[in-house]
C-alpha atoms as a PDB file:
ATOM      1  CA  UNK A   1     143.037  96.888 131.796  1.00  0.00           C
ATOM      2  CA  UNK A   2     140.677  99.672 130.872  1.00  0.00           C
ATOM      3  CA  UNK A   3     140.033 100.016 127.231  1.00  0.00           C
ATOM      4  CA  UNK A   4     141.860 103.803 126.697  1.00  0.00           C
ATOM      5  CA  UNK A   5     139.513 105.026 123.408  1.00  0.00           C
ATOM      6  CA  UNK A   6     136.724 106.702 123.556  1.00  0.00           C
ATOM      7  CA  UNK A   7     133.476 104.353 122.141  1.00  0.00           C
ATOM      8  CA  UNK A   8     131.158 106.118 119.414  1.00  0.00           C
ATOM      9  CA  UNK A   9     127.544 104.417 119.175  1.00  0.00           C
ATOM     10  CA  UNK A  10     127.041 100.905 119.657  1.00  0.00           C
ATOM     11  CA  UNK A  11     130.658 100.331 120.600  1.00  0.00           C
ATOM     12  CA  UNK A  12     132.834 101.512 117.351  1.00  0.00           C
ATOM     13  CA  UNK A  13     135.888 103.495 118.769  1.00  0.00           C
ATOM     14  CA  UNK A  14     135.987 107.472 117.675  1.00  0.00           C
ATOM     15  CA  UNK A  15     139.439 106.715 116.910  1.00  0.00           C
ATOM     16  CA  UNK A  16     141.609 104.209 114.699  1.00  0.00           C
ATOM     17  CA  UNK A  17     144.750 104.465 116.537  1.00  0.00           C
ATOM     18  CA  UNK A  18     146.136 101.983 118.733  1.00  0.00           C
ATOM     19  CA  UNK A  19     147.443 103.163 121.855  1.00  0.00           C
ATOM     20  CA  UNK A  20     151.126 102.335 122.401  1.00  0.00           C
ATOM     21  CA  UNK A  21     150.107  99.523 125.417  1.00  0.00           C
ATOM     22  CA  UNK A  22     148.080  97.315 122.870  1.00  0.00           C
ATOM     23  CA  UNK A  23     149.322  94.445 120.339  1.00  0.00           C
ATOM     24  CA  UNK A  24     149.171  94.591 116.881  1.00  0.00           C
ATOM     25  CA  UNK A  25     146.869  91.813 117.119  1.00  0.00           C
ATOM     26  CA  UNK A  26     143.976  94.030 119.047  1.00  0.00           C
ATOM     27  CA  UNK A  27     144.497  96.452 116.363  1.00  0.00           C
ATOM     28  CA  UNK A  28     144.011  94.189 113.784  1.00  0.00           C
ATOM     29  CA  UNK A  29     141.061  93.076 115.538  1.00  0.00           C
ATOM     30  CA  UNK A  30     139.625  96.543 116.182  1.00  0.00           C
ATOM     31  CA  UNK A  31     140.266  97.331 112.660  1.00  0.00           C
ATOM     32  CA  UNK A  32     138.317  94.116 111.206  1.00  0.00           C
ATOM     33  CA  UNK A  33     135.339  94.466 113.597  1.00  0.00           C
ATOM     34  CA  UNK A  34     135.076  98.189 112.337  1.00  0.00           C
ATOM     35  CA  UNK A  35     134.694  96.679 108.765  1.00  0.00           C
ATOM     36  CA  UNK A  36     132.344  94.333 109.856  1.00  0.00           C
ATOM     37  CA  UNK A  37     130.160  96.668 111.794  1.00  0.00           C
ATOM     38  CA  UNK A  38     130.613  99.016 108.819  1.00  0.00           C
ATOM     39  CA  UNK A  39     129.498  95.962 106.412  1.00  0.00           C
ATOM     40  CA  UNK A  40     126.289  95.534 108.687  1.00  0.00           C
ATOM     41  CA  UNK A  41     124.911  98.751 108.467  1.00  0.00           C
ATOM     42  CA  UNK A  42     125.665  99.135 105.263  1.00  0.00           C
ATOM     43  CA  UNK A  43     123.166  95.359 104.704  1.00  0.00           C
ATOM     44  CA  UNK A  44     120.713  97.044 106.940  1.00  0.00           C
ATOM     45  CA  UNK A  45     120.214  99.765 105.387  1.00  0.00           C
ATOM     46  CA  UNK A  46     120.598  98.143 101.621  1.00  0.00           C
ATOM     47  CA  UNK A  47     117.339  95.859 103.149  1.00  0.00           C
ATOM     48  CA  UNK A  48     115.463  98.281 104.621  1.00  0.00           C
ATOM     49  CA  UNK A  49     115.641  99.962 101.039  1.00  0.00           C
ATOM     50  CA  UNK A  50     114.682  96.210  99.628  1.00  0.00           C
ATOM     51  CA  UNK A  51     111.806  96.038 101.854  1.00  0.00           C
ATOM     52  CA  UNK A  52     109.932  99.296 100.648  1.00  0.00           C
ATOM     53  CA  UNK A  53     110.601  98.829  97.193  1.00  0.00           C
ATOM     54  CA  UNK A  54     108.674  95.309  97.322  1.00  0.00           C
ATOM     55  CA  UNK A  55     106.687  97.429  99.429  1.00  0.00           C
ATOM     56  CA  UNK A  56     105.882 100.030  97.250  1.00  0.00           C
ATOM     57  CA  UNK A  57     105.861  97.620  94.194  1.00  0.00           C
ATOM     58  CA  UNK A  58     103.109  95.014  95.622  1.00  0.00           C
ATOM     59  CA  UNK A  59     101.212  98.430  96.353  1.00  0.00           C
ATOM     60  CA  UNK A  60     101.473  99.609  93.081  1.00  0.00           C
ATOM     61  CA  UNK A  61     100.764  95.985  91.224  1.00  0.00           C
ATOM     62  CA  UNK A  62      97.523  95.627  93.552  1.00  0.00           C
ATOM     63  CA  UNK A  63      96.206  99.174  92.422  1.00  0.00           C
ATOM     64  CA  UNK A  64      96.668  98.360  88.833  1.00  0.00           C
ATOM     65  CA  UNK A  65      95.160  94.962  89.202  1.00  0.00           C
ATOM     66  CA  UNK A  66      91.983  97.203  90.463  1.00  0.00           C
ATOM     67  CA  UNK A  67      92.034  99.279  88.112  1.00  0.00           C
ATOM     68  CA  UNK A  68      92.355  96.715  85.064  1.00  0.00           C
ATOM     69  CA  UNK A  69      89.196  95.241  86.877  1.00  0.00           C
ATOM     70  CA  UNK A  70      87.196  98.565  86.746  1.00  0.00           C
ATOM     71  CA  UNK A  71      88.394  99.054  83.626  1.00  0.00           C
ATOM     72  CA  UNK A  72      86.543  95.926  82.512  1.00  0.00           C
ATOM     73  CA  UNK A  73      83.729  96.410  84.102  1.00  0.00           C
ATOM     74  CA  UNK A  74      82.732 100.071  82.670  1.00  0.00           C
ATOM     75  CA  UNK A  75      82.544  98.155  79.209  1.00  0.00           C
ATOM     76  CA  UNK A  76      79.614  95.787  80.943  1.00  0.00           C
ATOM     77  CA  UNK A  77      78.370  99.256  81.861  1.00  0.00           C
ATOM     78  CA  UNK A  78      78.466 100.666  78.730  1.00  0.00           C
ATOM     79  CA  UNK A  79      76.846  97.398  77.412  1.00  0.00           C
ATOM     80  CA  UNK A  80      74.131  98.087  79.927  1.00  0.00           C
ATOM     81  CA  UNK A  81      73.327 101.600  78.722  1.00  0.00           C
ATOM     82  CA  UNK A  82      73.316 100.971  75.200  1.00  0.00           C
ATOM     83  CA  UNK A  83      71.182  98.222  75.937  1.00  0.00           C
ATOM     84  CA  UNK A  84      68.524 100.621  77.961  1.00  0.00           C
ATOM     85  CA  UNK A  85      68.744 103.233  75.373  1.00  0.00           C
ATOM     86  CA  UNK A  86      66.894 100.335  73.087  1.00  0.00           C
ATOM     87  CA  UNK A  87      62.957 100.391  73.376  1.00  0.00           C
ATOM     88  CA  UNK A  88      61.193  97.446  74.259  1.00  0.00           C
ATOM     89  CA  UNK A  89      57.771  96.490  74.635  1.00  0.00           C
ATOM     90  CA  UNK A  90      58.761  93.527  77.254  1.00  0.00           C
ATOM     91  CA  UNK A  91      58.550  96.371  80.333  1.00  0.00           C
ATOM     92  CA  UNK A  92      59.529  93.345  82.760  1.00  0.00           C
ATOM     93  CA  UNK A  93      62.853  92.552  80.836  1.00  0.00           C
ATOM     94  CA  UNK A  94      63.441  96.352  80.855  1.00  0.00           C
ATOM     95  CA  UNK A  95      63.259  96.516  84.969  1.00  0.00           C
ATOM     96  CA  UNK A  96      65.208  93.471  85.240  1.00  0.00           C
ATOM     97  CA  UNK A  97      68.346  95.014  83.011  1.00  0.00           C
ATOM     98  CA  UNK A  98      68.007  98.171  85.135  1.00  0.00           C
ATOM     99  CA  UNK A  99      67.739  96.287  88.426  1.00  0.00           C
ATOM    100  CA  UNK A 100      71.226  95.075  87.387  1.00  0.00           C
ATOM    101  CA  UNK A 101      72.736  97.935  85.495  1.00  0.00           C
ATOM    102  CA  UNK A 102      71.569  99.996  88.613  1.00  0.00           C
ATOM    103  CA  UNK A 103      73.525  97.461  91.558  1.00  0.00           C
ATOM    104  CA  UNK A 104      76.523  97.499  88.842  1.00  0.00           C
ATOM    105  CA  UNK A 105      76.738 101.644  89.065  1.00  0.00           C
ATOM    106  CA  UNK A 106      76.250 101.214  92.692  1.00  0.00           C
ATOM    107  CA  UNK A 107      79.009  98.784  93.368  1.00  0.00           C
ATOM    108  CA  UNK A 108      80.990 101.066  91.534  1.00  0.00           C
ATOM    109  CA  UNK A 109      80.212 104.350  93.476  1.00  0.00           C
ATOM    110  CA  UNK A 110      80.692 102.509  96.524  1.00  0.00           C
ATOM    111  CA  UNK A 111      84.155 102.026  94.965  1.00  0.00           C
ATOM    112  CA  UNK A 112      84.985 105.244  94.156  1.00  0.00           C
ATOM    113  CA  UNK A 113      84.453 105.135  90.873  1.00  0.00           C
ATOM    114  CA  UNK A 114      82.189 108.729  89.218  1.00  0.00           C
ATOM    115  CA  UNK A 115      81.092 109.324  85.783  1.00  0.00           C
ATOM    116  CA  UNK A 116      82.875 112.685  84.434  1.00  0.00           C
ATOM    117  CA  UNK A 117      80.633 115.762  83.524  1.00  0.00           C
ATOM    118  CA  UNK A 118      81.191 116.528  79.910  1.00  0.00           C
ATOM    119  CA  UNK A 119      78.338 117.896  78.364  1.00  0.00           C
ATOM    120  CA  UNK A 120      78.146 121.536  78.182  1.00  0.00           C
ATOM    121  CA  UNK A 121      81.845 122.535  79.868  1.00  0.00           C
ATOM    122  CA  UNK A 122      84.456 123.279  78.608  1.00  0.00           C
ATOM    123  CA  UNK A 123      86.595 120.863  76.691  1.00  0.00           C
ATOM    124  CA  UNK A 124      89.449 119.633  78.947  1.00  0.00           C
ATOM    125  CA  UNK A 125      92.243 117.454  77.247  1.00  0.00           C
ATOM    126  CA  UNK A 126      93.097 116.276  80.781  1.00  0.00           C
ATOM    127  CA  UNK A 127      89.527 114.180  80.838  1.00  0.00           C
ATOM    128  CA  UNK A 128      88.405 114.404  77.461  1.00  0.00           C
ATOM    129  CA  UNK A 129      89.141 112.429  74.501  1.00  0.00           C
ATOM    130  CA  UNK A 130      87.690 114.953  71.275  1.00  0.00           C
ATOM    131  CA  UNK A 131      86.768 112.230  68.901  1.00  0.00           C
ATOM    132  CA  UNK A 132      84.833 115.223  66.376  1.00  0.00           C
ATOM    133  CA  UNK A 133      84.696 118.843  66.027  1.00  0.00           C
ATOM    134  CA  UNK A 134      81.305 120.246  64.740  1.00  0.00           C
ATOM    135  CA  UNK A 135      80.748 124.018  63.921  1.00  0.00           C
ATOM    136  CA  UNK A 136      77.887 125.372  65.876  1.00  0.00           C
ATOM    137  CA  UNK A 137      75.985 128.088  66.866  1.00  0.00           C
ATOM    138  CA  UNK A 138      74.488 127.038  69.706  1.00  0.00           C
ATOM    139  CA  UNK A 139      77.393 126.299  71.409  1.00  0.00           C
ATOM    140  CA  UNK A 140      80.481 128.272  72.731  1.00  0.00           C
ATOM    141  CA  UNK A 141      84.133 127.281  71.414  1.00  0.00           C
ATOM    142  CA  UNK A 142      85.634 124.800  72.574  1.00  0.00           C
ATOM    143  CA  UNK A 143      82.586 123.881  74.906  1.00  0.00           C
ATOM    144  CA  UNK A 144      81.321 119.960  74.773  1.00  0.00           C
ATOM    145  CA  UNK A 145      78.390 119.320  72.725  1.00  0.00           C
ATOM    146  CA  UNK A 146      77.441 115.535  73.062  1.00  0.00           C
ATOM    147  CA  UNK A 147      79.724 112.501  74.778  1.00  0.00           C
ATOM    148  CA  UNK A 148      79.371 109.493  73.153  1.00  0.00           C
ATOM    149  CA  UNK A 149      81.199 107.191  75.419  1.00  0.00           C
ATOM    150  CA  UNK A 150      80.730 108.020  79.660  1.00  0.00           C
ATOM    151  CA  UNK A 151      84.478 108.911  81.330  1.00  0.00           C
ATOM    152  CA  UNK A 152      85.431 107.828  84.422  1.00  0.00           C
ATOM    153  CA  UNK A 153      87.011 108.917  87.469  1.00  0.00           C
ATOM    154  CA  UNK A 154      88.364 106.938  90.492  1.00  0.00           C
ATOM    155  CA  UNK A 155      89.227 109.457  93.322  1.00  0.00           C
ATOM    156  CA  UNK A 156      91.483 111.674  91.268  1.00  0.00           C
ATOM    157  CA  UNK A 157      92.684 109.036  89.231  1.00  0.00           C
ATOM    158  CA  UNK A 158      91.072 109.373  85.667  1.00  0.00           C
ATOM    159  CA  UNK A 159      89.956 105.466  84.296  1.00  0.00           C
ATOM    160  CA  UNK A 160      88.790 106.490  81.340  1.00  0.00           C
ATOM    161  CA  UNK A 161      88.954 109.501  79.298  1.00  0.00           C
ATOM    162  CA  UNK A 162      85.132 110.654  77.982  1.00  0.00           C
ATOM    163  CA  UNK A 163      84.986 110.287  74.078  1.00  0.00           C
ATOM    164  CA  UNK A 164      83.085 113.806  73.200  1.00  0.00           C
ATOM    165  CA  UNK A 165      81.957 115.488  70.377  1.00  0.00           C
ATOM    166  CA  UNK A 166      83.563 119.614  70.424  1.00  0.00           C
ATOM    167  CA  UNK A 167      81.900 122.464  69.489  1.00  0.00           C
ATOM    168  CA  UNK A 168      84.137 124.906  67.105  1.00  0.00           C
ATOM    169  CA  UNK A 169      83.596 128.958  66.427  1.00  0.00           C
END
């Protein structure tokens, strides 16, 4: 006998009423596998949701696993610069400490990782950390007179905010 509703996608009927020729029991049945194909979107969909918020979360924990790693290693950088600002007379310890600090900035380029520009422009709270202001007359308001620790960016992700000194009027 030829089924007399109308099938929707994957085989749901368009309508819940029995015809008059079928048994309570294919309604029943009709009615329960309606449920259950109701039930099994509704799991689909609830895991596909699952999926791209472990997705999205592994994503997330391996960026910030980066950046707590480039984090750490701008304080061996800043080691390394305090460390060449020093004078020594030993010329062949001085090359070897630049040999390294100069592969360490490189590894970090290569990573995406840029110093910020800060002295002489303009002071910008979104990159700039204003640890002193100092009147001046050399310098415009507001304007960045000396950094005394190197910000960083990664792409347009700021790392580290610089630590500047701020000229005031």
């Amino acid at each position: 006998m030829a089924d007399e509703h109308t099938q929707g996608p994957a085989g749901s009927p368009t309508d819940g009423d029995p015809s008059p020729a079928e048994s309570p029991d294919l309604a029943k049945l009709r009615t329960e596998r309606d449920d259950l194909y109701d039930r099994l979107l509704r799991k689909t969909a609830e895991f596909d949701n699952y999926r791209r918020r472990v997705e999205r979360e592994r994503r997330e924990h391996a960026d910030q696993s980066i950046v707590d790693l480039l984090l750490d290693l701008l304080l061996i950088v800043d080691d390394f610069e305090l460390a060449l600002g020093v004078e020594t007379a030993d010329t062949s310890y001085r090359k070897g400490v630049e040999l390294i600090y100069a592969k360490l900035t490189d590894m970090l380029r290569r990573q995406g990782v840029k110093p910020i520009d800060a002295v002489g422009r303009d002071f910008d709270p979104n990159v700039h950390q204003a640890v002193s202001q100092e009147e001046s007359a050399a310098h415009r308001d507001g304007e960045v007179m000396s950094e005394l620790r190197r910000g960083y960016m990664k792409g347009e992700r700021l790392l580290r905010p610089a630590m500047v000194k701020v000229a005031k009027a």
